[in-house]
C-alpha atoms as a PDB file:
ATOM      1  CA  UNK A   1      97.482  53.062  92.750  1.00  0.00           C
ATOM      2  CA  UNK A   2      96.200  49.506  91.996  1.00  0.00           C
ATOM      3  CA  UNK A   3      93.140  49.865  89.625  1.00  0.00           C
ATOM      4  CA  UNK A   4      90.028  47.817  89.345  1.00  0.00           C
ATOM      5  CA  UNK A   5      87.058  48.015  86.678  1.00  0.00           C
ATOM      6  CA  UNK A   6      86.718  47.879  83.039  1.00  0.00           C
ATOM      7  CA  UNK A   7      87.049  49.841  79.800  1.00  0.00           C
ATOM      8  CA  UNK A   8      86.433  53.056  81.364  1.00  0.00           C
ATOM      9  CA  UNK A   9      89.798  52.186  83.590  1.00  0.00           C
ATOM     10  CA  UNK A  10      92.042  49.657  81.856  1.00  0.00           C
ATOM     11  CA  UNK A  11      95.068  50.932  79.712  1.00  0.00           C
ATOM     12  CA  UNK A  12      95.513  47.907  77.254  1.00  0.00           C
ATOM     13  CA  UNK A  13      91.907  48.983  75.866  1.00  0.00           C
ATOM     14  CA  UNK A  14      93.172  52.223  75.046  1.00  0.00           C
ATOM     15  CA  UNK A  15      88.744  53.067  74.281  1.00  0.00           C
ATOM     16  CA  UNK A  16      89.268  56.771  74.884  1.00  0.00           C
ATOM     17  CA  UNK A  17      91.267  56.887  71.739  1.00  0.00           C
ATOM     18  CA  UNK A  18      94.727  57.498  73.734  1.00  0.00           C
ATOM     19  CA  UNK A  19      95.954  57.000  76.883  1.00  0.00           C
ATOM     20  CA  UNK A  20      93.295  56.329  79.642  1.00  0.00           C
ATOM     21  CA  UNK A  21      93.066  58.372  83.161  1.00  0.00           C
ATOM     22  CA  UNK A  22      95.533  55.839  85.080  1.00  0.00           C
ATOM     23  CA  UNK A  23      98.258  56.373  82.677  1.00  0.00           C
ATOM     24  CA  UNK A  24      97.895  60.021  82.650  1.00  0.00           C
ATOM     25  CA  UNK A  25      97.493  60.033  86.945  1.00  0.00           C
ATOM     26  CA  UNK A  26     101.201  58.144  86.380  1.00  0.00           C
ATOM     27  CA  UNK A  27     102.488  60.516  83.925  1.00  0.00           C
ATOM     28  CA  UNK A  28     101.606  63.739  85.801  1.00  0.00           C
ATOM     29  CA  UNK A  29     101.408  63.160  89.615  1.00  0.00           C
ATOM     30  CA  UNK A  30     104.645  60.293  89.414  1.00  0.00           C
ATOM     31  CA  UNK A  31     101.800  57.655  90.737  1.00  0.00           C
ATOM     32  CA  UNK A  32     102.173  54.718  89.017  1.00  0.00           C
ATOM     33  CA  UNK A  33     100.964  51.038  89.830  1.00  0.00           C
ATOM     34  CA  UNK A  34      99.333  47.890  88.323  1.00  0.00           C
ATOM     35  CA  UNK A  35      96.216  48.130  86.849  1.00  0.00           C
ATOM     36  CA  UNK A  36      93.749  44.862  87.178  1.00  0.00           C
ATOM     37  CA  UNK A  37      91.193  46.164  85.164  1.00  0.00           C
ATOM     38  CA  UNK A  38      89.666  44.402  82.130  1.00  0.00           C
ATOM     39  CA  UNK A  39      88.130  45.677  79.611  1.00  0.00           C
ATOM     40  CA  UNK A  40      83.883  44.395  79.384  1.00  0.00           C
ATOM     41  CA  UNK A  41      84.005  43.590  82.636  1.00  0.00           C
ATOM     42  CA  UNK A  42      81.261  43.443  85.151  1.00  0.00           C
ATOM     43  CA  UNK A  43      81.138  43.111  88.879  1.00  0.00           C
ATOM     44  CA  UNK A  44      80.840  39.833  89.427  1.00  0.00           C
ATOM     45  CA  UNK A  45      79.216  37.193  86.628  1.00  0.00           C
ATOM     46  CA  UNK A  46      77.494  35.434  89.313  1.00  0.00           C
ATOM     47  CA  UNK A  47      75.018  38.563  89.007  1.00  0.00           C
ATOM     48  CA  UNK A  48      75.242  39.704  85.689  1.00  0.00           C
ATOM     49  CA  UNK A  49      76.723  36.988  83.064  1.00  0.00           C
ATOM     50  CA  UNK A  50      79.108  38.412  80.276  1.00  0.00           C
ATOM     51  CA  UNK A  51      82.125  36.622  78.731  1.00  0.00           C
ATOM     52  CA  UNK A  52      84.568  38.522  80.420  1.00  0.00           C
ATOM     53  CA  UNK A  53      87.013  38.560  83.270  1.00  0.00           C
ATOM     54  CA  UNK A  54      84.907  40.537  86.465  1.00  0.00           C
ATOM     55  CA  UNK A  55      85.994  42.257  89.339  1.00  0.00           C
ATOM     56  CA  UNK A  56      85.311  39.889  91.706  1.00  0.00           C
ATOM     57  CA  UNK A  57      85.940  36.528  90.116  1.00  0.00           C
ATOM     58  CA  UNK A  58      89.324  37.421  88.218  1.00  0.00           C
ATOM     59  CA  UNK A  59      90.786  40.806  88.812  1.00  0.00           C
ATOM     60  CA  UNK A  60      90.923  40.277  93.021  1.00  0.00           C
ATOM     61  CA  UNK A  61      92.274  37.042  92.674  1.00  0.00           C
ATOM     62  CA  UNK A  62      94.697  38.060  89.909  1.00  0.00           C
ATOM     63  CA  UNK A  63      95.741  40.704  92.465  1.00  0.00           C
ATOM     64  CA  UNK A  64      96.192  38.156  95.185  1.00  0.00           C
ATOM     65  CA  UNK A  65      98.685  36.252  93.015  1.00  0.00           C
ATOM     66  CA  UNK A  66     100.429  39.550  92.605  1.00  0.00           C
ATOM     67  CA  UNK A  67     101.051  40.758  95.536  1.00  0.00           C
ATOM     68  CA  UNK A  68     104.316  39.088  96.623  1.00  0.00           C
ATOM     69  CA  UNK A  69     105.561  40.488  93.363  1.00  0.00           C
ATOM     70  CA  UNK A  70     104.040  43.924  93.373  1.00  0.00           C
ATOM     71  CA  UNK A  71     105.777  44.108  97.630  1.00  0.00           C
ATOM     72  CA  UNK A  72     103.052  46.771  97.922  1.00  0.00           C
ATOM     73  CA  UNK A  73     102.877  49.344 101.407  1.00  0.00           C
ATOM     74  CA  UNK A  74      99.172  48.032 101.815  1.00  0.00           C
ATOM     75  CA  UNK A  75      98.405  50.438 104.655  1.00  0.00           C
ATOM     76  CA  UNK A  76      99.745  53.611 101.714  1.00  0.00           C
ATOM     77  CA  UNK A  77      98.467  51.832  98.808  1.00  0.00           C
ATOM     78  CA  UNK A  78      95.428  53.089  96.948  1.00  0.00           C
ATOM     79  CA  UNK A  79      92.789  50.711  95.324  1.00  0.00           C
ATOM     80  CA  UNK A  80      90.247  52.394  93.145  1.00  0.00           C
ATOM     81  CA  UNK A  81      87.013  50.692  91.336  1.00  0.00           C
ATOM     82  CA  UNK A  82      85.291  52.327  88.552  1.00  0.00           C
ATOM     83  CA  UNK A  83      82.835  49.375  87.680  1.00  0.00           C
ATOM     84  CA  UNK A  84      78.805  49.645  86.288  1.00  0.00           C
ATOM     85  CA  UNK A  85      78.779  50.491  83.224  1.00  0.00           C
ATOM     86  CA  UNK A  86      78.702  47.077  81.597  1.00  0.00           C
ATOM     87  CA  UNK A  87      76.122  45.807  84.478  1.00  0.00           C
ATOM     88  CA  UNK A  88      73.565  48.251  83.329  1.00  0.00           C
ATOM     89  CA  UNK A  89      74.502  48.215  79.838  1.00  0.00           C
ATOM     90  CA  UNK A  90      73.013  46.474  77.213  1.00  0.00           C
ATOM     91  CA  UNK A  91      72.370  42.844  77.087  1.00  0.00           C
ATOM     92  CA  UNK A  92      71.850  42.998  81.293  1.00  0.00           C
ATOM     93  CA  UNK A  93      70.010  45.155  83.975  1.00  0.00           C
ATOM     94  CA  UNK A  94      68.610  47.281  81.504  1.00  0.00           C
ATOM     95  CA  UNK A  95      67.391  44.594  79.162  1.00  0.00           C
ATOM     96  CA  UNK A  96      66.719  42.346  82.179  1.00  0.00           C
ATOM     97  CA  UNK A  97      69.986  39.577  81.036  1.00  0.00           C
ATOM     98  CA  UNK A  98      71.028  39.726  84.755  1.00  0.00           C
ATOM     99  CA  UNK A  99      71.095  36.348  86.631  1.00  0.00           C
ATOM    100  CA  UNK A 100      67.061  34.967  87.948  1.00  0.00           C
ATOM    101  CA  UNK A 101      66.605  37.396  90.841  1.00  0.00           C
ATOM    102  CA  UNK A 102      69.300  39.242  90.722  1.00  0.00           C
ATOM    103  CA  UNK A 103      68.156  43.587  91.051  1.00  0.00           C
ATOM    104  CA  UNK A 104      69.812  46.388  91.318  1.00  0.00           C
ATOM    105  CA  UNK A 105      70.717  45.934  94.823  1.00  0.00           C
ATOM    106  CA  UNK A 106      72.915  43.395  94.536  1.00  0.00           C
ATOM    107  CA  UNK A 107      75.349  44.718  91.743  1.00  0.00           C
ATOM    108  CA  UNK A 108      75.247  47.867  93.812  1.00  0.00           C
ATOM    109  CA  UNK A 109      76.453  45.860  97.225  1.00  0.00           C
ATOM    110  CA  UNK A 110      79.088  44.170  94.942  1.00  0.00           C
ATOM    111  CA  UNK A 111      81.226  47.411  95.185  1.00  0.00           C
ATOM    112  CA  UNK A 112      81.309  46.545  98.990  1.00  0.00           C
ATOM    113  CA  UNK A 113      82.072  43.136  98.701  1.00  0.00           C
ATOM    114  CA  UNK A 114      85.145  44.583  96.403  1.00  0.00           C
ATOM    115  CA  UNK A 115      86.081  46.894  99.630  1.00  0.00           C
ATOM    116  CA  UNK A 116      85.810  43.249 102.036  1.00  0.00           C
ATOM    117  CA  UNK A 117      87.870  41.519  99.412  1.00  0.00           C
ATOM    118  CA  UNK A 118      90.704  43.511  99.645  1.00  0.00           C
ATOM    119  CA  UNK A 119      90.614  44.575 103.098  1.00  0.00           C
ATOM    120  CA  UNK A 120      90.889  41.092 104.168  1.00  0.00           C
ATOM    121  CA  UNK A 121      93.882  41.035 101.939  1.00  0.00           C
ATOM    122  CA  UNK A 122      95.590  44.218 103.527  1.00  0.00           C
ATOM    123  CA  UNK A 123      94.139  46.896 101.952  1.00  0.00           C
ATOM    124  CA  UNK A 124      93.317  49.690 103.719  1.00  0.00           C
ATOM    125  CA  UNK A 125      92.777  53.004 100.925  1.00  0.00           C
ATOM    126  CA  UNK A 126      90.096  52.585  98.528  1.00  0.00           C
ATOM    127  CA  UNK A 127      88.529  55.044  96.235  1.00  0.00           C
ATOM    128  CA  UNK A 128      85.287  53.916  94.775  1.00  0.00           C
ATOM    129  CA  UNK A 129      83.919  55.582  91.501  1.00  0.00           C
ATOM    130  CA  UNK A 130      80.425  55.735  90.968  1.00  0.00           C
ATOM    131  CA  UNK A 131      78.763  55.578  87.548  1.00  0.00           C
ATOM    132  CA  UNK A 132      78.521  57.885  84.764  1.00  0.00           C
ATOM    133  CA  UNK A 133      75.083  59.604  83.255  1.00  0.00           C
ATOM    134  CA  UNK A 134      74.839  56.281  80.714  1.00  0.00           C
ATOM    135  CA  UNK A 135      71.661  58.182  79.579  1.00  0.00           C
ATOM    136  CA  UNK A 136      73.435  60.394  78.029  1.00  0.00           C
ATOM    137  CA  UNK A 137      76.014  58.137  76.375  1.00  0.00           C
ATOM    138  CA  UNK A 138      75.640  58.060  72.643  1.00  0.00           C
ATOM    139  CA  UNK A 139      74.858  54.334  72.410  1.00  0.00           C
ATOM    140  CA  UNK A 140      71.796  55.071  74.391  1.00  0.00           C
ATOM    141  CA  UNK A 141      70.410  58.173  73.010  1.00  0.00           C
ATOM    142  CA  UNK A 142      69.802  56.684  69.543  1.00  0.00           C
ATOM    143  CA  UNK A 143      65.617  55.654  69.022  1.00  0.00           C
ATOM    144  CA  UNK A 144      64.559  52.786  70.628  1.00  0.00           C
ATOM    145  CA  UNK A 145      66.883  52.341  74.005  1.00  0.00           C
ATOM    146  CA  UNK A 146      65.145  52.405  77.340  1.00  0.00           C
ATOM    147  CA  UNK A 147      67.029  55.574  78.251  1.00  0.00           C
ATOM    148  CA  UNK A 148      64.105  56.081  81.486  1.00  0.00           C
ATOM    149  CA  UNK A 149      64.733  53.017  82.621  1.00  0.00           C
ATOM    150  CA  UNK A 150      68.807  53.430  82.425  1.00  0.00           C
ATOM    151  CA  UNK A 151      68.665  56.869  83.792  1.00  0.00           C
ATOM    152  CA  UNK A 152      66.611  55.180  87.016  1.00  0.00           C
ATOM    153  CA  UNK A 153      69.156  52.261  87.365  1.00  0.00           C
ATOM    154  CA  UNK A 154      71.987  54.634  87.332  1.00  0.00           C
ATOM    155  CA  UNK A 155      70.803  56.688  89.710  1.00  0.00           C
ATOM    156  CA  UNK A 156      69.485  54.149  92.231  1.00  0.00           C
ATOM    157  CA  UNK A 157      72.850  52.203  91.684  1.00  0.00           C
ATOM    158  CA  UNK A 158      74.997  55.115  92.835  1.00  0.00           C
ATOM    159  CA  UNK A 159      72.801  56.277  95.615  1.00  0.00           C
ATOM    160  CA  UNK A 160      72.516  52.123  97.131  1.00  0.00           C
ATOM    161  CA  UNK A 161      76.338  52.450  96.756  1.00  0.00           C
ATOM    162  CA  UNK A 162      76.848  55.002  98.408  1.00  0.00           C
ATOM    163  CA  UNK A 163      74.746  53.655 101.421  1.00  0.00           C
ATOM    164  CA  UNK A 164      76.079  50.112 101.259  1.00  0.00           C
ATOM    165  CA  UNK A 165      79.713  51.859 101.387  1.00  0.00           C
ATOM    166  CA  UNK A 166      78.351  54.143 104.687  1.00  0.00           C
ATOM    167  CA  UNK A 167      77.772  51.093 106.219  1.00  0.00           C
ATOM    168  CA  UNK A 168      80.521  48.715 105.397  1.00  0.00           C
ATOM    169  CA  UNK A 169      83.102  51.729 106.464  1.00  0.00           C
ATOM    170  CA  UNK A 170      82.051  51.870 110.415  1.00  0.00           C
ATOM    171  CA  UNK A 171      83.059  48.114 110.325  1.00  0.00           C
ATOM    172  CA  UNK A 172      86.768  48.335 108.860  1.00  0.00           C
ATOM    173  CA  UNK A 173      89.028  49.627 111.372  1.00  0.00           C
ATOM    174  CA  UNK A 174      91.637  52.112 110.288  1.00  0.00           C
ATOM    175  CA  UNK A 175      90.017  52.015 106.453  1.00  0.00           C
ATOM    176  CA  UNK A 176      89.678  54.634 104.399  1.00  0.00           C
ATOM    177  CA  UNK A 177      87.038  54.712 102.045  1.00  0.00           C
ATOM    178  CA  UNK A 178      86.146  57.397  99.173  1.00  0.00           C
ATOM    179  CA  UNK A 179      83.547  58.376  96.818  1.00  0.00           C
ATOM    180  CA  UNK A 180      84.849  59.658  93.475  1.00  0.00           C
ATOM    181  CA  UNK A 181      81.499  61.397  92.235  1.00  0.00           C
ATOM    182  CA  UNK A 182      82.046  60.617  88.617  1.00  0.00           C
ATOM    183  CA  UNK A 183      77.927  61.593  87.798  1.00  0.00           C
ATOM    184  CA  UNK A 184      78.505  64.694  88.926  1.00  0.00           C
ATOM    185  CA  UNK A 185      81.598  65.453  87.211  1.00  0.00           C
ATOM    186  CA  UNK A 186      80.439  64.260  83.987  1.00  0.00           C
ATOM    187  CA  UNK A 187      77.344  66.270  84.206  1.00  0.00           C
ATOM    188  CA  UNK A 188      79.530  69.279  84.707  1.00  0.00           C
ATOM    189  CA  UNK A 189      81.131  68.333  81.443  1.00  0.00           C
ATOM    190  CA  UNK A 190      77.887  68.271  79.643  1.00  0.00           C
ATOM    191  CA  UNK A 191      76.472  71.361  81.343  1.00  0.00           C
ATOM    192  CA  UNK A 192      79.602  73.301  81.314  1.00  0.00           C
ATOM    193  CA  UNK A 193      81.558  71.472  78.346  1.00  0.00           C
ATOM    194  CA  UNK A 194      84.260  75.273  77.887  1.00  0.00           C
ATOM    195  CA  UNK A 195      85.296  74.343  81.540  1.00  0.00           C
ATOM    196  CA  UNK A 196      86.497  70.479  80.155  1.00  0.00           C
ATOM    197  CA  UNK A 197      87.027  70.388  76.501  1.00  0.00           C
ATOM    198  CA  UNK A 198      89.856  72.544  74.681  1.00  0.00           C
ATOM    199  CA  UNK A 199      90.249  71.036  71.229  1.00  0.00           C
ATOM    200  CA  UNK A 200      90.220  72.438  67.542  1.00  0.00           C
ATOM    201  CA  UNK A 201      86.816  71.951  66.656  1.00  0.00           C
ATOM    202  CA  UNK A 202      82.958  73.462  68.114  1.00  0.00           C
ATOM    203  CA  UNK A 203      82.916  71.359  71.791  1.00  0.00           C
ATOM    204  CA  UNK A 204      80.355  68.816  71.313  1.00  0.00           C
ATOM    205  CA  UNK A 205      79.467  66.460  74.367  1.00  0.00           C
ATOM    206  CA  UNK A 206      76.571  64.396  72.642  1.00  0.00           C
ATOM    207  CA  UNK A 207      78.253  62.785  69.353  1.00  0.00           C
ATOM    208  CA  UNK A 208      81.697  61.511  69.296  1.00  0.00           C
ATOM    209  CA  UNK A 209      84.853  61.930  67.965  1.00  0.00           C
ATOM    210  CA  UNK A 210      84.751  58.079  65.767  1.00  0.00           C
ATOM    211  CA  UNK A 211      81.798  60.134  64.413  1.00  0.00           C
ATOM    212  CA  UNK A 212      83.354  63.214  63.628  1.00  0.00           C
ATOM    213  CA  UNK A 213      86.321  61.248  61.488  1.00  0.00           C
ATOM    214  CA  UNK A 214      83.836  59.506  59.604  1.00  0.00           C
ATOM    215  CA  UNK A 215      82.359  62.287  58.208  1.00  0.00           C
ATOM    216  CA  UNK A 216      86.246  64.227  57.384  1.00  0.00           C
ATOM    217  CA  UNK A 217      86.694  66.257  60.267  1.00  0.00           C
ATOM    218  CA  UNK A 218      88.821  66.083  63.279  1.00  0.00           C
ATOM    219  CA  UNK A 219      91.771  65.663  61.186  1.00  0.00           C
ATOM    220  CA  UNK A 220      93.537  66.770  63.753  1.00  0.00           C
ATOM    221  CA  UNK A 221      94.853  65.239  66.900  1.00  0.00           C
ATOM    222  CA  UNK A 222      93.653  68.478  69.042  1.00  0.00           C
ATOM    223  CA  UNK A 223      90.030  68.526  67.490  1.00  0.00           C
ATOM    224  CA  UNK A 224      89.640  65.049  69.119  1.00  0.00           C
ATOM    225  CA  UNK A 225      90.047  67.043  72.829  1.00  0.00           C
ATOM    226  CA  UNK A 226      86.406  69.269  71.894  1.00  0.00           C
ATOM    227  CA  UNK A 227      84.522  65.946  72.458  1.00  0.00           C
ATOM    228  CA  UNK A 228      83.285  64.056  76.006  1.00  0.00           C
ATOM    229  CA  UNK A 229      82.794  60.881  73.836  1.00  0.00           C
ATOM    230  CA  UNK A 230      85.042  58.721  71.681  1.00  0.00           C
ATOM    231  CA  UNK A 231      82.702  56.549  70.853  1.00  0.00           C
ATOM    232  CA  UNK A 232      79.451  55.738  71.541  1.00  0.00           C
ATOM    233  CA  UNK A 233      80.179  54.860  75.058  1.00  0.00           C
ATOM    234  CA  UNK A 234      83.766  55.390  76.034  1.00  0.00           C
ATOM    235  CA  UNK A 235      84.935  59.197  76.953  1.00  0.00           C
ATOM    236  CA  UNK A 236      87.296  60.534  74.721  1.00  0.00           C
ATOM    237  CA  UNK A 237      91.187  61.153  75.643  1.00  0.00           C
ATOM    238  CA  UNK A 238      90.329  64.463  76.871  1.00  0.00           C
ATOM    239  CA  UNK A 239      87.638  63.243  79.525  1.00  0.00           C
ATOM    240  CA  UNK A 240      90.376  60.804  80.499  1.00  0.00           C
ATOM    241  CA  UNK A 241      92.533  63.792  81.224  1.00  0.00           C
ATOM    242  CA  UNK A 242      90.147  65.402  82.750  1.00  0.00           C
ATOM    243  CA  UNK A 243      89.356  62.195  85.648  1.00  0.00           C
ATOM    244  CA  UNK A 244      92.817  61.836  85.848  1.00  0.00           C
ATOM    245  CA  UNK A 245      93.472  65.871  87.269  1.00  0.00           C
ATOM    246  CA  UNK A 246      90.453  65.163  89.644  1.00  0.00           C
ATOM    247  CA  UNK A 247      92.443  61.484  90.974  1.00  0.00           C
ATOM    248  CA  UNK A 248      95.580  62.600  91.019  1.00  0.00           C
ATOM    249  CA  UNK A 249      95.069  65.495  93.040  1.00  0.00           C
ATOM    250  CA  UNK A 250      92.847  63.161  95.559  1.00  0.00           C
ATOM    251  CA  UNK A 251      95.545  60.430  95.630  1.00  0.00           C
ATOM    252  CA  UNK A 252      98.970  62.781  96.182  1.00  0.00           C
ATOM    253  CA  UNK A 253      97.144  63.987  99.501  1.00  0.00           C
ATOM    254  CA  UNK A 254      94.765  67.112  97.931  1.00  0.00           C
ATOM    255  CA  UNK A 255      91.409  67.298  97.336  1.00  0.00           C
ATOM    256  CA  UNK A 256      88.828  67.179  94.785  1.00  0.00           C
ATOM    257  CA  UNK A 257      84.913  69.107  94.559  1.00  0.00           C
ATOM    258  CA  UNK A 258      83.830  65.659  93.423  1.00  0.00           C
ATOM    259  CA  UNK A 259      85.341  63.564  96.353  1.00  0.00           C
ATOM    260  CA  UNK A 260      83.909  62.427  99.438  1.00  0.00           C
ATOM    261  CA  UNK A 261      85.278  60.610 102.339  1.00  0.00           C
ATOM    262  CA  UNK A 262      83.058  58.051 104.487  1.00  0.00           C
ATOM    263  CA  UNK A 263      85.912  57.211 106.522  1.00  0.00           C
END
C-alpha cells in the first residue's frame, strides 16, 4: 500500500494522538508500504496555495524517484489518496484563498489527475477516499465559521469526484479504481458512535480528546478511544483504528459496506 494525502494519512504527523490508519492496516493485515503523504497538504498548490508539499507537485514525483528503490509489483500494488480536507479548510475554498478562478471543480478533478499520474507510471490499483463531514469537525462548529457553506463544498466535492473518477475509469485499461466512502462512515460514527468508540469515558463525537485533558479527564490511555476527534480537526487514534479495519479488509481481497468499485 503506497499512501497519498495529508494529516488525516501520514504517520510522521502522528495528529490522531497515536498511530494513524496506515500503520495500524500494517500492523494487523501484514500490509505494509511507503507512505508519501505530508502532513497540510493540498492537492495541488497550483489550485489552492498553502506552504506545504501537495499531492501532485511533491508526493508523485517523490514517488517517481522511489520507485527503483521501493521494486514495487505495480500491477498488485495499491495506491490510496485521502486528500480535501486542507483544500476546503480554512484560509482556501471556504474562505475563497483558492487561486483566481479556481472552484470546486477543479480540486475535485485533481483526484483524477492523481489516478493519470500514476497510471502513466505503472499503477494500476487505486483506492480513492473521499472527504469527511468537515461540518462537523470541531474547528468548524465553534461561532462564526461558514459551516453552510463547508457542508455544500464537501458535499459537491465528493459527489464531482465521484463522477470525474466514473469517467476517467472507462479510459484506463485493466485499472482498478475504488471509492472508500469515508462521509458515510464517519457519519455512522456520529450517528451510531457505541458501534465505533470503546474507551473509558461517556463516547463523545463532537469535542475532543486535547479537550478532555485540559480540563483533567481522560487520564487514561483507553478514555482517549470514547472520542471521534483528537483535536479540533484530526480523528482520534480510535477513528484511525476504525478506517484502518474498513482498508485492510478492502486491500487483503474482502470487502467493505463503505467501498465501491468503478472499475
Amino acid at each position: 500500500m503506497q499512501p497519498f494525502g495529508d494529516s488525516y494519512t501520514d504517520p510522521s504527523a502522528h495528529m490522531s494522538g497515536g498511530a494513524m490508519w496506515p500503520d495500524y492496516v500494517a500492523g494487523t493485515s501484514g500490509i505494509a508500504g511507503h507512505p508519501f503523504a505530508v502532513s497540510g497538504a493540498v492537492c495541488s498548490t497550483a489550485l489552492t496555495p498553502r506552504d506545504t508539499l501537495p499531492v501532485i507537485e511533491h508526493q508523485i514525483p517523490a514517488f517517481k524517484d522511489k520507485m527503483q528503490e521501493l521494486n514495487l509489483d505495480m500491477s498488485s500494488a495499491v495506491f490510496t489518496l485521502w486528500i480535501g480536507t486542507n483544500d476546503l479548510g480554512h484560509g482556501l475554498l471556504v474562505d475563497g484563498g483558492q487561486a483566481p478562478g479556481v472552484t470546486i471543480v477543479y480540486v475535485a478533478r485533481c483526484g483524477a489527475t492523481w489516478v493519470q499520474a500514476l497510471y502513466e507510471l505503472g499503477a494500476r490499483n487505486f483506492i480513492s477516499m473521499n472527504m469527511v463531514p468537515l461540518d462537523h469537525a470541531p474547528s468548524y462548529t465553534k461561532p462564526n465559521q461558514n459551516m453552510e457553506l463547508l457542508r455544500e463544498l464537501v458535499a459537491s466535492g465528493n459527489e464531482l469526484r465521484e463522477m470525474t473518477l466514473q469517467i476517467l475509469a472507462s479510459t484506463l485499461p485493466d485499472a482498478h479504481i475504488g471509492l472508500f466512502d469515508a462521509h458515510a462512515l464517519f457519519m455512522d460514527i456520529i450517528n451510531s458512535p457505541a458501534d465505533y468508540l470503546n474507551g473509558t469515558v461517556p463516547l463523545d463525537v463532537t469535542s475532543t480528546v486535547v479537550d478532555c485533558r485540559s480540563t483533567g479527564g481522560c487520564g487514561n490511555d483507553s478514555d482517549r478511544d470514547s472520542f471521534l476527534w483528537n483535536d479540533d480537526l484530526h480523528p482520534s487514534e480510535q477513528t484511525n483504528r476504525v478506517v484502518a479495519r474498513e482498508m485492510a479488509a478492502v486491500i487483503s481481497g474482502g470487502s467493505s459496506q463503505w467501498m465501491t468499485w468503478l472499475s
